[in-house]
Protein backbone atom coordinates (compact mmCIF):
# COMPACT_ATOMS: atom_id res chain seq x y z
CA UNK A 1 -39.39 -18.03 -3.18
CA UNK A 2 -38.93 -19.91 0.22
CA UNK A 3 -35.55 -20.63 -0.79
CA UNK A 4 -34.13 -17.49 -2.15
CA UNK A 5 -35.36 -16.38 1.74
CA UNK A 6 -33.65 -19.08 3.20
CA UNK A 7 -30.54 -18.01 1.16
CA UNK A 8 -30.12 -14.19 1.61
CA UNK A 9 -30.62 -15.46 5.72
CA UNK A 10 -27.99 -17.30 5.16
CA UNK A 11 -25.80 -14.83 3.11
CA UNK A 12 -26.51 -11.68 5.81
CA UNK A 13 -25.96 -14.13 9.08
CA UNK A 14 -22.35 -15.31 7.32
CA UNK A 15 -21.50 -11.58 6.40
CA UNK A 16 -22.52 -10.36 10.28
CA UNK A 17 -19.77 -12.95 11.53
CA UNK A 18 -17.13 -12.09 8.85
CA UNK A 19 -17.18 -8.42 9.70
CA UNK A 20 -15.59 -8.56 12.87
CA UNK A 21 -13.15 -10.91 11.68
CA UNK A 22 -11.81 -8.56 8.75
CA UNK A 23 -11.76 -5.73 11.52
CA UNK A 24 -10.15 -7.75 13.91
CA UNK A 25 -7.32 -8.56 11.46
CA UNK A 26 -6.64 -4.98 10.93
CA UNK A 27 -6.12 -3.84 14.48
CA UNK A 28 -3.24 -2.16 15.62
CA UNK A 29 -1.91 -4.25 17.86
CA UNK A 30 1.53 -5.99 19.35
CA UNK A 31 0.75 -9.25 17.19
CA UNK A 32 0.18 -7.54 13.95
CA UNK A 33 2.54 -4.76 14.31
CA UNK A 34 5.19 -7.37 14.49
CA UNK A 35 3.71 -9.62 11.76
CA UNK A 36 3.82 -6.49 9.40
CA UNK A 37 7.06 -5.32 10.33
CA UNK A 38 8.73 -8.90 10.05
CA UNK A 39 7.10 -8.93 6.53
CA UNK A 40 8.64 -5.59 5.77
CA UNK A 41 12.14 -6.30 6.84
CA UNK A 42 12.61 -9.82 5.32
CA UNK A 43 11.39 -8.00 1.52
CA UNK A 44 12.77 -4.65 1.53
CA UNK A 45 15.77 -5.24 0.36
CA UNK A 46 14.80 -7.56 -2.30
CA UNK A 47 14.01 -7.64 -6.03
CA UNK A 48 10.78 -5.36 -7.32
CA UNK A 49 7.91 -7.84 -6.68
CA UNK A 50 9.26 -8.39 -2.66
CA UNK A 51 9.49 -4.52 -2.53
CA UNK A 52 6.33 -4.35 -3.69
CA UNK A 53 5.27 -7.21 -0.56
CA UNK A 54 7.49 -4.69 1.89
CA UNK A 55 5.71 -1.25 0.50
CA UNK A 56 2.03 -2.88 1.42
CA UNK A 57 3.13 -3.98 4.87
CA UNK A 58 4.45 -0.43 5.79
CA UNK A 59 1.38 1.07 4.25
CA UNK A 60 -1.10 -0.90 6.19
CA UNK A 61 0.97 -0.12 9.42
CA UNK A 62 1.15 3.03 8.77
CA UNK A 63 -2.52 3.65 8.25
CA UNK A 64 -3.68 1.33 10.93
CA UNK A 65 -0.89 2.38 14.11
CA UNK A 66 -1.23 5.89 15.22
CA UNK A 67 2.03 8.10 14.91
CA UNK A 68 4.89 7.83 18.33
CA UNK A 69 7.29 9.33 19.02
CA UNK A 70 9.38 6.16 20.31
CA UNK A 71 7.68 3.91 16.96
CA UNK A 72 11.50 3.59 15.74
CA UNK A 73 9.88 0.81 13.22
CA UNK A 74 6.92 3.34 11.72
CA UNK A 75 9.63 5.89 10.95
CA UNK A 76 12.21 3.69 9.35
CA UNK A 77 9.10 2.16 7.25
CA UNK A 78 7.85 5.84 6.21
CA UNK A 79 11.34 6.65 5.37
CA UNK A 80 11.44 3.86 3.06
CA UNK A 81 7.94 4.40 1.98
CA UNK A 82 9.27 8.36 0.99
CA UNK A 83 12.07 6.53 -1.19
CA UNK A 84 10.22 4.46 -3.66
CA UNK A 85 7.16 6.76 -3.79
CA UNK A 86 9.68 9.70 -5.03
CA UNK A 87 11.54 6.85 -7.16
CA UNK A 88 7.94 6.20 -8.67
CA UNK A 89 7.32 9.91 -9.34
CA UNK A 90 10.51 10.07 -11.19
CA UNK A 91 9.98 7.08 -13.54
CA UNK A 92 6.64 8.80 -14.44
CA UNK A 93 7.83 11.58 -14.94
CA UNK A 94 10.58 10.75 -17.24
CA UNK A 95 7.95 8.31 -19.37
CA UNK A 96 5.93 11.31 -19.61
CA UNK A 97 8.84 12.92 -20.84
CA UNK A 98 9.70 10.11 -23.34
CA UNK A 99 6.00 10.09 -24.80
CA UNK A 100 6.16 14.29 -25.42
CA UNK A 101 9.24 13.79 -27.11
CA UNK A 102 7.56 10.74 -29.67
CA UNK A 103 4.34 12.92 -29.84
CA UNK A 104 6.74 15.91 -30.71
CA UNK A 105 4.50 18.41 -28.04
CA UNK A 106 7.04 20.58 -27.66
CA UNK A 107 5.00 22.13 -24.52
CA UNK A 108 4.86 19.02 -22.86
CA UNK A 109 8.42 18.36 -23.65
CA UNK A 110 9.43 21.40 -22.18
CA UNK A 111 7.59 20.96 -19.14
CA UNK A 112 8.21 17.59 -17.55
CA UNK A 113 11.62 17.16 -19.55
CA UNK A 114 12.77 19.79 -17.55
CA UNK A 115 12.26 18.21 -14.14
């Protein structure tokens, strides 16, 4: 019993000191807004897994860096953000299109076939 004590001590006093680091990482700051961007820029343009790398940078500095007017870099990244999230709307859509046409549900078919 004396040791399962000793061990949840343990387990709460490491998880006290690992908060603030995991909060500290995501502050919106000069640092990280430049790490993020630099890992945006150098995978944009790049095949679908380093797009993927780019989309999660913008979306984390997005979410964590309020919205100004001169944040030429947030505004470029939501831009691009806009692209592949409409891109990813459209390949659903057309799968769900695909799969009403093999099911033969003509209502379904008519409905997303026709966006």
């Amino acid at each position: 019993m004396k040791r399962i004590i000793n061990l949840l001590a343990l387990a709460a006093a490491v998880a006290v000191f690992a908060v603030p680091a995991v909060a500290q990482s995501q502050e919106c700051n000069d640092e990280n807004k430049g790490a993020w961007y630099k890992t945006f820029f150098d995978n944009y343009k790049g095949d679908a897994a380093a797009q993927k790398v780019a989309y999660d940078a913008a979306k984390k500095y997005i979410d964590t860096c309020p919205d100004e007017a001169t944040d030429a870099q947030r505004k470029y990244m939501k831009k691009f953000m806009d692209l592949v999230d409409a891109n990813k709307k459209k390949g659903e859509t057309g799968k769900a299109c695909e799969d009403a046409i093999k099911a033969k549900n003509f209502v379904e078919e008519m409905r997303t076939c026709k966006e």
